[in-house]
PDB file of N, CA and C in Angstrom:
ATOM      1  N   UNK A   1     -34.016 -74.238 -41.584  1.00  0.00           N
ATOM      2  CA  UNK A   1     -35.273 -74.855 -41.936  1.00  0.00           C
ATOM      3  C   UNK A   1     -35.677 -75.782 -40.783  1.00  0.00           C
ATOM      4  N   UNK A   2     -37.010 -76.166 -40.450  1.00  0.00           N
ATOM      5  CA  UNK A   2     -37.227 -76.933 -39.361  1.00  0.00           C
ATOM      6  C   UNK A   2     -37.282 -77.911 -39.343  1.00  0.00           C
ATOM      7  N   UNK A   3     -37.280 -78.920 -38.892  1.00  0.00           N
ATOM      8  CA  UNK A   3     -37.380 -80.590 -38.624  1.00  0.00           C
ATOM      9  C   UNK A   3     -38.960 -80.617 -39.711  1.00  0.00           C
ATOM     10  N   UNK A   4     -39.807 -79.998 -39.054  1.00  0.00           N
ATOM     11  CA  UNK A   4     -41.470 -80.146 -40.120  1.00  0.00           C
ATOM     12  C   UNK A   4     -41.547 -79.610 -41.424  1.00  0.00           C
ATOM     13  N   UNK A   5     -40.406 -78.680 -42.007  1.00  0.00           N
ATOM     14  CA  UNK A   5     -40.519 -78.614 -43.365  1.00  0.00           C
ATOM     15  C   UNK A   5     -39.247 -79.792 -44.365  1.00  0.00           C
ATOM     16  N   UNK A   6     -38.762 -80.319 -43.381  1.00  0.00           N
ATOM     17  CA  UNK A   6     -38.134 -80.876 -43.977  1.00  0.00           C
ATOM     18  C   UNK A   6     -38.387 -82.192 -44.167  1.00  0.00           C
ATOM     19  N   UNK A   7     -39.045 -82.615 -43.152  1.00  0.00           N
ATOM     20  CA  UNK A   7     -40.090 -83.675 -43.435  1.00  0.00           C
ATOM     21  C   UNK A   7     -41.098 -83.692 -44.734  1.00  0.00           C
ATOM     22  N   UNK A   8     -42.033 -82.542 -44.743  1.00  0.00           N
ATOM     23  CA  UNK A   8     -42.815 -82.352 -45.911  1.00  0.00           C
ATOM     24  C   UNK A   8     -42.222 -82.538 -46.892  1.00  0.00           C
ATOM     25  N   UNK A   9     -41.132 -82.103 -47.183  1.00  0.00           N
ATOM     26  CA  UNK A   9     -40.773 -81.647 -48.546  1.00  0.00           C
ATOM     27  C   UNK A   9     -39.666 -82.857 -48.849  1.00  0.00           C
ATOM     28  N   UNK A  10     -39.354 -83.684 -47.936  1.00  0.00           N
ATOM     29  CA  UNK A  10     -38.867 -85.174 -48.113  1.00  0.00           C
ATOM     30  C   UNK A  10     -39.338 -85.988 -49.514  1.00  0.00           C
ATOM     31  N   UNK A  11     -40.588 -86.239 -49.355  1.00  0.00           N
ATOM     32  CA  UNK A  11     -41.115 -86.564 -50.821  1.00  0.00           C
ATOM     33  C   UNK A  11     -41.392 -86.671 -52.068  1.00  0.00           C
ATOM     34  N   UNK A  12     -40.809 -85.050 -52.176  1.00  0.00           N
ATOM     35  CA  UNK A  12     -41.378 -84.307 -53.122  1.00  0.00           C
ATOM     36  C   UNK A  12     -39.553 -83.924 -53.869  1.00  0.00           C
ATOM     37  N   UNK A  13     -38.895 -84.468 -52.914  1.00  0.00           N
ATOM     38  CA  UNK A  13     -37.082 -84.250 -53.285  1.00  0.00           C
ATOM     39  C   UNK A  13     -36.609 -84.565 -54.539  1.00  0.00           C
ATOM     40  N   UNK A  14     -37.220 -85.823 -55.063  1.00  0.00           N
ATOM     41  CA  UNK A  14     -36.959 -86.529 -56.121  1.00  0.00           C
ATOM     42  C   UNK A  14     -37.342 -86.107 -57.259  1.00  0.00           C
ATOM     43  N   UNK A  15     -38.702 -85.723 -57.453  1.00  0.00           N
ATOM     44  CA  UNK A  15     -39.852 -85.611 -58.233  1.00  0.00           C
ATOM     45  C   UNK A  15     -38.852 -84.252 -58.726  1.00  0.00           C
ATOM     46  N   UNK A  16     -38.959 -83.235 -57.924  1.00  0.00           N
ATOM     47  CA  UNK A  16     -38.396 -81.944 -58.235  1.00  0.00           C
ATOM     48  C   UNK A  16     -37.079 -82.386 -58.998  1.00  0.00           C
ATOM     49  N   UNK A  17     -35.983 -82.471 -58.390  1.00  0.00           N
ATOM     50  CA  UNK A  17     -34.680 -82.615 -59.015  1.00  0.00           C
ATOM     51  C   UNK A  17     -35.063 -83.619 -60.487  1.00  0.00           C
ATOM     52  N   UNK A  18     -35.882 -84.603 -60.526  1.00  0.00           N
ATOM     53  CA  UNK A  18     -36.092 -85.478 -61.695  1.00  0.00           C
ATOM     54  C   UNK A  18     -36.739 -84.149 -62.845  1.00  0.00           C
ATOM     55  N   UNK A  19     -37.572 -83.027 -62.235  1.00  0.00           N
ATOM     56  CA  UNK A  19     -38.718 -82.497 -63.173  1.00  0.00           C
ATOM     57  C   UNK A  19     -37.444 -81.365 -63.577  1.00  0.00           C
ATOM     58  N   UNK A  20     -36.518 -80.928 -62.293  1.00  0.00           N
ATOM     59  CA  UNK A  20     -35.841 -79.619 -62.461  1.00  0.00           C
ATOM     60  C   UNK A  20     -34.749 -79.765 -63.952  1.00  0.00           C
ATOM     61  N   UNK A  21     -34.308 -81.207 -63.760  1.00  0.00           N
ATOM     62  CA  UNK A  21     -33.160 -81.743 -65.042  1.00  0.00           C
ATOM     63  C   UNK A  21     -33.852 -82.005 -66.274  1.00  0.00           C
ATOM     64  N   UNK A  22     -35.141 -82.200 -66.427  1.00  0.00           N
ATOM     65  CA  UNK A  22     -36.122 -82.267 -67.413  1.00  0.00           C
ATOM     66  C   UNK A  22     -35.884 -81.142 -67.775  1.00  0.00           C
ATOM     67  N   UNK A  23     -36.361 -80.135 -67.644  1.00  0.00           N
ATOM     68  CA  UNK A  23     -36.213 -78.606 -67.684  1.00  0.00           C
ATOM     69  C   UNK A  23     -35.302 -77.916 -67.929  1.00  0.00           C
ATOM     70  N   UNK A  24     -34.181 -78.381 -67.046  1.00  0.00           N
ATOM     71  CA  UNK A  24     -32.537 -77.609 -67.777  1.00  0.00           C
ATOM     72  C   UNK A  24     -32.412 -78.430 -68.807  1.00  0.00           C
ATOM     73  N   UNK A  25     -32.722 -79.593 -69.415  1.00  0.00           N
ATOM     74  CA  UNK A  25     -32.343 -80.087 -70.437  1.00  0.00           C
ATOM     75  C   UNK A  25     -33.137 -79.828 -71.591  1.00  0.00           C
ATOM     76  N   UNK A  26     -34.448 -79.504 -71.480  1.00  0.00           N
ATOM     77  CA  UNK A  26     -35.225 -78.884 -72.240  1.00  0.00           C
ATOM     78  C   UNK A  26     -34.566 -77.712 -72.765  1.00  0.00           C
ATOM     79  N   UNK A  27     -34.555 -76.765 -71.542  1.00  0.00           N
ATOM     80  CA  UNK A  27     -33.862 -75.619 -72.182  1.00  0.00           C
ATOM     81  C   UNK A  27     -32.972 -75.631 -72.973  1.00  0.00           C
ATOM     82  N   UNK A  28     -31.630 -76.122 -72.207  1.00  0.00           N
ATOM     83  CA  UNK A  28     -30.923 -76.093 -72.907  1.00  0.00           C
ATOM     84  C   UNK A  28     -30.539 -77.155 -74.223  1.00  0.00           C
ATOM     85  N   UNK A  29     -31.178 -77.816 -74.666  1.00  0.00           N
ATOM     86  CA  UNK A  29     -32.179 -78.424 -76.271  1.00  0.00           C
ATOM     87  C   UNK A  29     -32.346 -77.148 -77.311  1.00  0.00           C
ATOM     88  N   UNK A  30     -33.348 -76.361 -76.377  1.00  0.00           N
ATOM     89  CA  UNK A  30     -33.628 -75.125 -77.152  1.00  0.00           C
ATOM     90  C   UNK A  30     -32.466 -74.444 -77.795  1.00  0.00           C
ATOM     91  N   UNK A  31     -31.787 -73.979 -76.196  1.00  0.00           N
ATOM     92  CA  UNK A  31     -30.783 -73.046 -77.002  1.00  0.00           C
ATOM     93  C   UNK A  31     -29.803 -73.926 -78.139  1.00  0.00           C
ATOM     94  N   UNK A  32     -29.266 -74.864 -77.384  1.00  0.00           N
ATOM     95  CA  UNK A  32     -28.893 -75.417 -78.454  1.00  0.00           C
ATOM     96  C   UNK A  32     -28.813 -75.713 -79.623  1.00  0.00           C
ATOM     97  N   UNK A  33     -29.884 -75.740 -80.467  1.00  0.00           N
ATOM     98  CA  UNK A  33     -30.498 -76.352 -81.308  1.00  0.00           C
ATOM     99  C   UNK A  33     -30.920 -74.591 -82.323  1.00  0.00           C
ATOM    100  N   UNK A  34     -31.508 -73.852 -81.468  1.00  0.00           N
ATOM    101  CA  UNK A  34     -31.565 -72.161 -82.003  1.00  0.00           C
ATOM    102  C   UNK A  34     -29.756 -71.991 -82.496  1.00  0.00           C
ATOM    103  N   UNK A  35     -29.122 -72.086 -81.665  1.00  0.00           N
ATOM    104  CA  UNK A  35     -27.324 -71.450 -81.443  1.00  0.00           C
ATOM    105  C   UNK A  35     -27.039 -72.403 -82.893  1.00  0.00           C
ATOM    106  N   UNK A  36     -27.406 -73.641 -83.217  1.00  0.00           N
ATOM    107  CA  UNK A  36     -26.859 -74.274 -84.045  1.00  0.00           C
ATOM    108  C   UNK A  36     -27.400 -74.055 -85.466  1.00  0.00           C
ATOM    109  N   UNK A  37     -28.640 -73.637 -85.476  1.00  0.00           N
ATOM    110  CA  UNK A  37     -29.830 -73.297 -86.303  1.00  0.00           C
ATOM    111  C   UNK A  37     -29.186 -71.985 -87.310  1.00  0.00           C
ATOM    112  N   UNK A  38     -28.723 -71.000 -85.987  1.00  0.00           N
ATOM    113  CA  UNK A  38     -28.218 -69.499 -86.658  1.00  0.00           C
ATOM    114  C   UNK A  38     -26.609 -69.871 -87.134  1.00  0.00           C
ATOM    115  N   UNK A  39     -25.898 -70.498 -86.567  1.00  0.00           N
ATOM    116  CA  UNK A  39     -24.505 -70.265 -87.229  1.00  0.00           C
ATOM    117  C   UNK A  39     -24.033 -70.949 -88.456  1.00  0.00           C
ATOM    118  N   UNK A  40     -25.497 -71.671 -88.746  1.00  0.00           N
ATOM    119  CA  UNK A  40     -25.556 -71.886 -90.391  1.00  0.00           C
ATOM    120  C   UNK A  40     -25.778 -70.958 -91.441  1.00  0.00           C
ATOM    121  N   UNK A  41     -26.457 -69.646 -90.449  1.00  0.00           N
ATOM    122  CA  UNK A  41     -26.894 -69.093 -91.494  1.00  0.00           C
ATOM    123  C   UNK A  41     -25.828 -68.272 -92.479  1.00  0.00           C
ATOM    124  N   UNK A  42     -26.116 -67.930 -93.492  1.00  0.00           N
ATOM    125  CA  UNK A  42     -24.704 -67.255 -94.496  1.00  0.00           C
ATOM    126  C   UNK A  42     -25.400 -65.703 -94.838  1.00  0.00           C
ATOM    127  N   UNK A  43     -25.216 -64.619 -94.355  1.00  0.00           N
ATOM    128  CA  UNK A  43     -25.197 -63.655 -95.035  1.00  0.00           C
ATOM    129  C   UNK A  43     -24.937 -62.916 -96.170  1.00  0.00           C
ATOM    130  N   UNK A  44     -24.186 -63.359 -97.101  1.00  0.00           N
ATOM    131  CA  UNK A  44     -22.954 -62.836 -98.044  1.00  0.00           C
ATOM    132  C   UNK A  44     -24.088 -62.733 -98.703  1.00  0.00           C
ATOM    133  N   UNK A  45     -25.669 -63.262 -99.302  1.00  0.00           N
ATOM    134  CA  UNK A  45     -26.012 -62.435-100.410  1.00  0.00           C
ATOM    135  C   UNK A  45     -26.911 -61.360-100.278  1.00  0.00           C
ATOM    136  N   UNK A  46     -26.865 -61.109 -98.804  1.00  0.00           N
ATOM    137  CA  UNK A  46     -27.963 -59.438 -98.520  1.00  0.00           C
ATOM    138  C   UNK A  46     -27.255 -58.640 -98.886  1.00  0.00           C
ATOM    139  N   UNK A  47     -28.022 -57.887 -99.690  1.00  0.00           N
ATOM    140  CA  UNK A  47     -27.031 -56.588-100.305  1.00  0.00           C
ATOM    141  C   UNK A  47     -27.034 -55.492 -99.391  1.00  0.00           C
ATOM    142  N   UNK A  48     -25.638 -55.057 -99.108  1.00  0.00           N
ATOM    143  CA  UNK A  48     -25.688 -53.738 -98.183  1.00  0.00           C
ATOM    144  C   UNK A  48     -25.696 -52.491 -98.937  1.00  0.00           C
ATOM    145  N   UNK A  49     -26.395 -51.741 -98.950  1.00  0.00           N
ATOM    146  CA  UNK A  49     -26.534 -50.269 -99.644  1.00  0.00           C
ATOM    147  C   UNK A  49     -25.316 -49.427 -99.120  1.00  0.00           C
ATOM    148  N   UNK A  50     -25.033 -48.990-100.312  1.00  0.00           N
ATOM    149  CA  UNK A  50     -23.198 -48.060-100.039  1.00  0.00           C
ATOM    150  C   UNK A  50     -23.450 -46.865 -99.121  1.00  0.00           C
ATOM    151  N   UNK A  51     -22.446 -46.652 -97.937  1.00  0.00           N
ATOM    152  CA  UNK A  51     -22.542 -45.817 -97.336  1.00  0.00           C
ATOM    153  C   UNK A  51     -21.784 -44.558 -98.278  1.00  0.00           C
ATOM    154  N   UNK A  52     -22.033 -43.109 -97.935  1.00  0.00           N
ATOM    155  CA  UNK A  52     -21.014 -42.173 -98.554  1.00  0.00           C
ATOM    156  C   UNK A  52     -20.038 -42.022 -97.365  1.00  0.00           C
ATOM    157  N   UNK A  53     -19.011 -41.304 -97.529  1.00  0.00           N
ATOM    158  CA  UNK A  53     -17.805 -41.043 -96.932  1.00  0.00           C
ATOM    159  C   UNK A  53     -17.984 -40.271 -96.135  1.00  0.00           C
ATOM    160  N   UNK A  54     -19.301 -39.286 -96.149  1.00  0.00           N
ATOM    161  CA  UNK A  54     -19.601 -38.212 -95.477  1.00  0.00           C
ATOM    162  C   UNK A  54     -20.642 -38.785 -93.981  1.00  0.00           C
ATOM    163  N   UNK A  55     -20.944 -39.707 -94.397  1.00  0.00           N
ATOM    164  CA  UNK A  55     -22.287 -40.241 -93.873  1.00  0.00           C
ATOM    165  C   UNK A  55     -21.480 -41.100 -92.820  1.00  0.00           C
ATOM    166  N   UNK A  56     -20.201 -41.918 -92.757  1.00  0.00           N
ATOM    167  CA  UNK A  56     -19.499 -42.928 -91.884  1.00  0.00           C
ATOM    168  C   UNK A  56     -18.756 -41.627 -91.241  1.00  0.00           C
ATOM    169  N   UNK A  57     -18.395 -40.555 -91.655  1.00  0.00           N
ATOM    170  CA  UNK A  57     -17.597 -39.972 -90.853  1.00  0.00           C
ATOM    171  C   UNK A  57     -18.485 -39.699 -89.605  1.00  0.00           C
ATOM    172  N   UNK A  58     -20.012 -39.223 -90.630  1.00  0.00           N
ATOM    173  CA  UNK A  58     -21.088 -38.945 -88.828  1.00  0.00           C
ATOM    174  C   UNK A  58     -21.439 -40.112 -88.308  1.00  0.00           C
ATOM    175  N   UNK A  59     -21.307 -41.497 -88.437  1.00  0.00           N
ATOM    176  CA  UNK A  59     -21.383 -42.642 -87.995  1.00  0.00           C
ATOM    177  C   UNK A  59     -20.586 -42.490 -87.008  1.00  0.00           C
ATOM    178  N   UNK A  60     -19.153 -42.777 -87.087  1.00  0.00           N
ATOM    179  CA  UNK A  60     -17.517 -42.855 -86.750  1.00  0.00           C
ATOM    180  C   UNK A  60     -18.108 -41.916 -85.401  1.00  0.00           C
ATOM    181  N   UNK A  61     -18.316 -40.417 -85.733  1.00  0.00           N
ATOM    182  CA  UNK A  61     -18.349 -39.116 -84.660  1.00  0.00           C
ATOM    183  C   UNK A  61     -19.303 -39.848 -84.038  1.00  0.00           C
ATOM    184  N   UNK A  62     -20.546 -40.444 -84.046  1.00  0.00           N
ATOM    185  CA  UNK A  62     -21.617 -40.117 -83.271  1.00  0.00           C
ATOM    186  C   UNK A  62     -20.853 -41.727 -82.606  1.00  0.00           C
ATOM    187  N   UNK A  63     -20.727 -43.142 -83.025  1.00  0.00           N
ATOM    188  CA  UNK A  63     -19.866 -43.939 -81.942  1.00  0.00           C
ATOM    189  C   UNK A  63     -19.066 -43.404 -81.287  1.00  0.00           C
ATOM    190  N   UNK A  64     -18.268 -43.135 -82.011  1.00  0.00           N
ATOM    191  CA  UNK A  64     -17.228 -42.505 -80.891  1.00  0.00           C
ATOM    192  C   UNK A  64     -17.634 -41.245 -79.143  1.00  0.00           C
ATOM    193  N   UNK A  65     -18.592 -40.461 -79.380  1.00  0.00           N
ATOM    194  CA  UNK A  65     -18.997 -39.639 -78.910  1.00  0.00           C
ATOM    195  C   UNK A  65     -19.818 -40.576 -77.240  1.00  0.00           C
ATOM    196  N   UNK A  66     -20.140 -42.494 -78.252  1.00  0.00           N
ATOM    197  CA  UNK A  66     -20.964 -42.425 -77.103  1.00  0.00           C
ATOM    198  C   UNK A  66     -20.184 -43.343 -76.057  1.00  0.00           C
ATOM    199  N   UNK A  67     -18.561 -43.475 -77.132  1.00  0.00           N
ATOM    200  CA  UNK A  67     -17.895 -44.491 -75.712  1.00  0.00           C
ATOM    201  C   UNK A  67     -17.650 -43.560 -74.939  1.00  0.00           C
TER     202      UNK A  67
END
């Protein structure tokens, strides 16, 4: 980088790194706060409809087929 962009952008050093940690902390607020949001959630009373025996075996074949 040259002596003249590094001059320019002298000023502006602070502002950035102050706005950039705003921002990762924002974000990561978000995820945070989503990640903490979902692992409350409880599944146990969606009802799952019964598979037949015939129907997991073509489940089983067709996973298997695609490792």
């Amino acid at each position: 980088m040259t002596p003249a962009a590094l001059r320019a952008r002298k000023p502006f050093f602070w502002k950035n790194i102050v706005l950039a940690g705003g921002l990762f902390a924002l974000t990561g607020g978000i995820y945070w706060y989503t990640l903490k949001a979902l692992i409350q959630d409880d599944f146990g009373d969606v009802p799952v409809p019964p598979v037949s025996e015939a129907e997991l075996i073509k489940l089983r074949a067709k996973r298997d087929a695609e490792k």
